[in-house]
Protein backbone atom coordinates (compact mmCIF):
# COMPACT_ATOMS: atom_id res chain seq x y z
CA UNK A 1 -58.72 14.72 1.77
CA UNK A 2 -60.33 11.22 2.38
CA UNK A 3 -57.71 9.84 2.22
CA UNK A 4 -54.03 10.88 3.44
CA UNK A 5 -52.80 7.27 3.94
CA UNK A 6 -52.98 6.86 0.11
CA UNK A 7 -51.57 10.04 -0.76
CA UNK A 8 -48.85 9.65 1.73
CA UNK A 9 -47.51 6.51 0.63
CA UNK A 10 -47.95 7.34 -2.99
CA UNK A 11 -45.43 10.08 -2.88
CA UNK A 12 -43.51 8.03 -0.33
CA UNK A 13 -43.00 5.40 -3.33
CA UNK A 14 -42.31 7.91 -5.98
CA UNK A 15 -39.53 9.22 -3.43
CA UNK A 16 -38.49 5.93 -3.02
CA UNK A 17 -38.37 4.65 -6.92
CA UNK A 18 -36.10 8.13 -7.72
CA UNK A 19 -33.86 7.32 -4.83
CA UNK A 20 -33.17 3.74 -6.11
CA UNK A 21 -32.77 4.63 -10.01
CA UNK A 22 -30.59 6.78 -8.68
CA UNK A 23 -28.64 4.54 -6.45
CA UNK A 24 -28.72 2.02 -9.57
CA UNK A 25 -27.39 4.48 -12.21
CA UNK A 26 -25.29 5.72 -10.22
CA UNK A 27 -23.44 2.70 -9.47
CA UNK A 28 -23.50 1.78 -12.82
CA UNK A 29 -22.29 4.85 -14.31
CA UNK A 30 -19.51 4.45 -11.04
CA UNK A 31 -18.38 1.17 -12.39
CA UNK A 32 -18.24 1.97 -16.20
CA UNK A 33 -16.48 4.91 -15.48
CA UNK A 34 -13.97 2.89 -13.42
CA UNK A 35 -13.72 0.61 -16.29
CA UNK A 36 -12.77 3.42 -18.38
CA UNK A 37 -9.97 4.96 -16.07
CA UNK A 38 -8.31 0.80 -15.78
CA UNK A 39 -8.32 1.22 -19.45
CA UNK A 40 -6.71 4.87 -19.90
CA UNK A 41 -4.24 4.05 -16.98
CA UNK A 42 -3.00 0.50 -19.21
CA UNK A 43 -2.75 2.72 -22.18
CA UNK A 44 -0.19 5.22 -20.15
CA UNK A 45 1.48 2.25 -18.90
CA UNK A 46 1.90 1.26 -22.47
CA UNK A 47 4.26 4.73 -23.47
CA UNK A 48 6.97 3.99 -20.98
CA UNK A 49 6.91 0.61 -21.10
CA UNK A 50 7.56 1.01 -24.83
CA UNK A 51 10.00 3.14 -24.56
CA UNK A 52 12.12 1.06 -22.46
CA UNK A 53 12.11 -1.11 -25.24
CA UNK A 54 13.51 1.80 -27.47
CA UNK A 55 16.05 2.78 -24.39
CA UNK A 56 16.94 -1.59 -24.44
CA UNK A 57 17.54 -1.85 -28.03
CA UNK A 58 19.95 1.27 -28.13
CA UNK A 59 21.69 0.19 -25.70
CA UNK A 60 22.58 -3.37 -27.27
CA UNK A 61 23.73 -0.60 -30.34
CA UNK A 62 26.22 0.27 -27.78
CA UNK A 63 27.23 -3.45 -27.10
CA UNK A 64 29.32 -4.49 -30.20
CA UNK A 65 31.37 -7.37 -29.40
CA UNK A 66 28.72 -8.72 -26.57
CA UNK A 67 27.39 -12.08 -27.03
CA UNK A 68 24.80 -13.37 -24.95
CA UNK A 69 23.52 -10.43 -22.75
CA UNK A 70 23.21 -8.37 -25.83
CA UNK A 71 21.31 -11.30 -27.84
CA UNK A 72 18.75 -11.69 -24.41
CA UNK A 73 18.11 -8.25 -23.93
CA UNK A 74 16.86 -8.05 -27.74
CA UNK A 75 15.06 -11.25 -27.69
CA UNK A 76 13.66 -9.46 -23.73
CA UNK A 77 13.07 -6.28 -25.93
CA UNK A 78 10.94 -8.16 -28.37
CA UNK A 79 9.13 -10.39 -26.38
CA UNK A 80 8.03 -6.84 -24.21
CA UNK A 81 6.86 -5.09 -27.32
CA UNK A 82 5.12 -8.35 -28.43
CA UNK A 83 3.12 -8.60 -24.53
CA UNK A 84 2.79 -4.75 -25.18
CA UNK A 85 0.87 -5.28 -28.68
CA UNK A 86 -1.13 -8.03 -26.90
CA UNK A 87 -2.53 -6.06 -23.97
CA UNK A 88 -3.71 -2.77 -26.33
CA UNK A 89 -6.08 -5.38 -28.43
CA UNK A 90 -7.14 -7.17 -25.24
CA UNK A 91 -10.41 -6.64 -24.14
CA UNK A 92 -11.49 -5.64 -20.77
CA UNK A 93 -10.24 -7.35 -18.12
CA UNK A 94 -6.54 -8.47 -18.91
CA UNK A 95 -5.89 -11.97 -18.60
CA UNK A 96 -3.89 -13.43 -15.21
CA UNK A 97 -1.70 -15.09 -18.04
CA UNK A 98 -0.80 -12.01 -20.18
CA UNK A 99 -0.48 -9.96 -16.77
CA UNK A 100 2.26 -12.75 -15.99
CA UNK A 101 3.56 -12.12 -19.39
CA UNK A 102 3.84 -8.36 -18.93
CA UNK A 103 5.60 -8.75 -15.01
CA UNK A 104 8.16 -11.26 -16.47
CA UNK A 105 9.34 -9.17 -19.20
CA UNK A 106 9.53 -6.29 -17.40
CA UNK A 107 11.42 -7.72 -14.39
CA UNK A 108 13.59 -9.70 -17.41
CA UNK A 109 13.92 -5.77 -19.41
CA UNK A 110 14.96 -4.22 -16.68
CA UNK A 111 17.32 -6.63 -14.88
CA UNK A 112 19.14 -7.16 -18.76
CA UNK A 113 19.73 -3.29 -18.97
CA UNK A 114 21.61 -3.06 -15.65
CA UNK A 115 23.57 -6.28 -16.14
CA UNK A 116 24.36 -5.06 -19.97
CA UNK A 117 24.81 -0.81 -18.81
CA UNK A 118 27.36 -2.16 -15.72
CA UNK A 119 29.45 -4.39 -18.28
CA UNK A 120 29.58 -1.32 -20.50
CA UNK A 121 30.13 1.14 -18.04
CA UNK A 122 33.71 -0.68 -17.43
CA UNK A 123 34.40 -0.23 -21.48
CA UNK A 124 32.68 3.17 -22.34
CA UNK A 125 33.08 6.61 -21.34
CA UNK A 126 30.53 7.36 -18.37
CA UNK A 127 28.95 10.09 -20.49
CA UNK A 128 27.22 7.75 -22.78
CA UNK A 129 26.10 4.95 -20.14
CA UNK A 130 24.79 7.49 -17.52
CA UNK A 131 21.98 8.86 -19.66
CA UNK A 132 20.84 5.89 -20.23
CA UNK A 133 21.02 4.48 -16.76
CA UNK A 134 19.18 7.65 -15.79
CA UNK A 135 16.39 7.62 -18.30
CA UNK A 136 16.12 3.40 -17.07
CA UNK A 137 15.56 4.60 -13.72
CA UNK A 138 12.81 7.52 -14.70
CA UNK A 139 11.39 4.97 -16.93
CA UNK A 140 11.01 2.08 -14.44
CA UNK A 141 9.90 4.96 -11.27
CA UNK A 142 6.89 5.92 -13.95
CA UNK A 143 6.13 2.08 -14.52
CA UNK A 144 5.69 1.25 -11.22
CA UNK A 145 3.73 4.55 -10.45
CA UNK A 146 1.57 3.72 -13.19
CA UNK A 147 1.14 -0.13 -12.34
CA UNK A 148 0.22 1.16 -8.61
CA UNK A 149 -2.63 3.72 -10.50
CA UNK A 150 -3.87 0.34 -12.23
CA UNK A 151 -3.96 -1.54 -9.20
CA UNK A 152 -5.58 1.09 -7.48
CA UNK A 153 -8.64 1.14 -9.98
CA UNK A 154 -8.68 -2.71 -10.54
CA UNK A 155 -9.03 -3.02 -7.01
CA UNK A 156 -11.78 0.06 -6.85
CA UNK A 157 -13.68 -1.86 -9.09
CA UNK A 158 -13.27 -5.44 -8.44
CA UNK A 159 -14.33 -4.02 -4.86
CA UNK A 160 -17.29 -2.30 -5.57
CA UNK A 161 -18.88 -5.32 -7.87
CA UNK A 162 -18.58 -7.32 -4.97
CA UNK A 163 -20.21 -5.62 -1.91
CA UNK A 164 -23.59 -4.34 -1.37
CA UNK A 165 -25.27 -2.64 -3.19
CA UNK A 166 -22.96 -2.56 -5.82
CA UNK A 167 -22.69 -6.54 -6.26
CA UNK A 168 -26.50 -6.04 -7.42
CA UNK A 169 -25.72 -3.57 -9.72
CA UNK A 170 -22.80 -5.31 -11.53
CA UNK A 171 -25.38 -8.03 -11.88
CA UNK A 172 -28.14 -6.28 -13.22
CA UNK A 173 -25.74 -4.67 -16.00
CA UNK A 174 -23.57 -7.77 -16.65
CA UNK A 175 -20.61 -6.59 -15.38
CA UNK A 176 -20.55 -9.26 -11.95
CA UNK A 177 -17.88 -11.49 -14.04
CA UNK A 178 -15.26 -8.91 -14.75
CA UNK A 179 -12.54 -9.25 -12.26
CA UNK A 180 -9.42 -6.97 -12.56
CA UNK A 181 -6.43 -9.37 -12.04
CA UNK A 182 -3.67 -6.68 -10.22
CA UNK A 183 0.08 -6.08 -11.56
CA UNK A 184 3.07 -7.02 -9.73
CA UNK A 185 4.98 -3.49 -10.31
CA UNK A 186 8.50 -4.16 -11.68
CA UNK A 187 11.84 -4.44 -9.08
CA UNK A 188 13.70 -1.09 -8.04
CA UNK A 189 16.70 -0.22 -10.24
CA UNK A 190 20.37 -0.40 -8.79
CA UNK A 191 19.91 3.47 -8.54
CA UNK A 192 16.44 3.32 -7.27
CA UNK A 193 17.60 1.06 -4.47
CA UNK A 194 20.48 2.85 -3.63
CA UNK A 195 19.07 5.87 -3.80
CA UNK A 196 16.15 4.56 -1.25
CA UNK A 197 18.89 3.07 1.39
């Protein structure tokens, strides 16, 4: 061969060219598929979340002759299914505002079923208040496990789109201005906190 330089670097830069289409679809393929797992992980968060609504408004059923707490924790209820509607036809990322949305109805759902479930518990027999206080507090551990998996993966990607070389890659693909906003998870239950101590 006349020439081995030639030859040499030739296959040197083919190595080189798979290594970094490689590097590049990989990354991207990294950061789409952590898009996807932010967006299966809000749409889990969703069931529980809803059905602490449901657990909210059965409970008010419960509260005949209450006034006010009854008439907040519907109007809490409501305005939780309404954020709920809102973030399953938002598009990737969530807004910081509906995230602020979603934390203070949650913290406002679940503080209105204890207040409303210890009233009650004084005027009902303990057989009908303790399911519910127990399915609150499996409700509210899955929330928070599931707003932890969400900030996990918001952070994964919001990481990864900013440090080398995946800040490149996120630009090249469009994806540099997403930005994952994380979710305060909801407070402890009475039972949760006890049960903690």
């Amino acid at each position: 061969m006349k020439h081995p330089w030639i030859a040499f670097t030739a296959i040197c830069s083919l190595v080189m060219g798979i290594v970094l289409i490689c590097v590049i679809f990989g990354g991207y393929s990294s950061l789409v598929r952590c898009q996807s797992r932010i967006n299966t992980v809000k749409q889990m968060l969703a069931d529980p979340c809803t059905a602490q609504v449901a657990l909210a408004l059965r409970l008010t059923t419960l509260a005949h002759d209450f006034g006010r707490e009854k008439t907040d924790l519907e109007r809490t209820a409501q305005k939780l299914k309404a954020v709920l509607i809102k973030m399953a036809a938002a598009k990737d990322p969530l807004s910081r505002d509906l995230i602020k949305e979603f934390e203070t109805a949650q913290n406002k759902i679940t503080q209105g079923i204890e207040i409303l479930a210890a009233q009650l518990k004084d005027r009902l027999p303990s057989e009908k208040i303790d399911p519910i206080l127990l399915e609150q507090e499996e409700l509210n551990t899955t929330i928070i496990v599931m707003v932890k998996q969400y900030n996990k993966q918001a952070s994964y990607f919001n990481t990864r789109s900013r440090q080398f070389p995946g800040m490149f890659i996120a630009k090249l693909f469009s994806l540099d201005h997403l930005r994952f906003p994380e979710i305060i998870p909801p407070p402890l239950t009475q039972e949760e906190t006890a049960s903690a101590s």
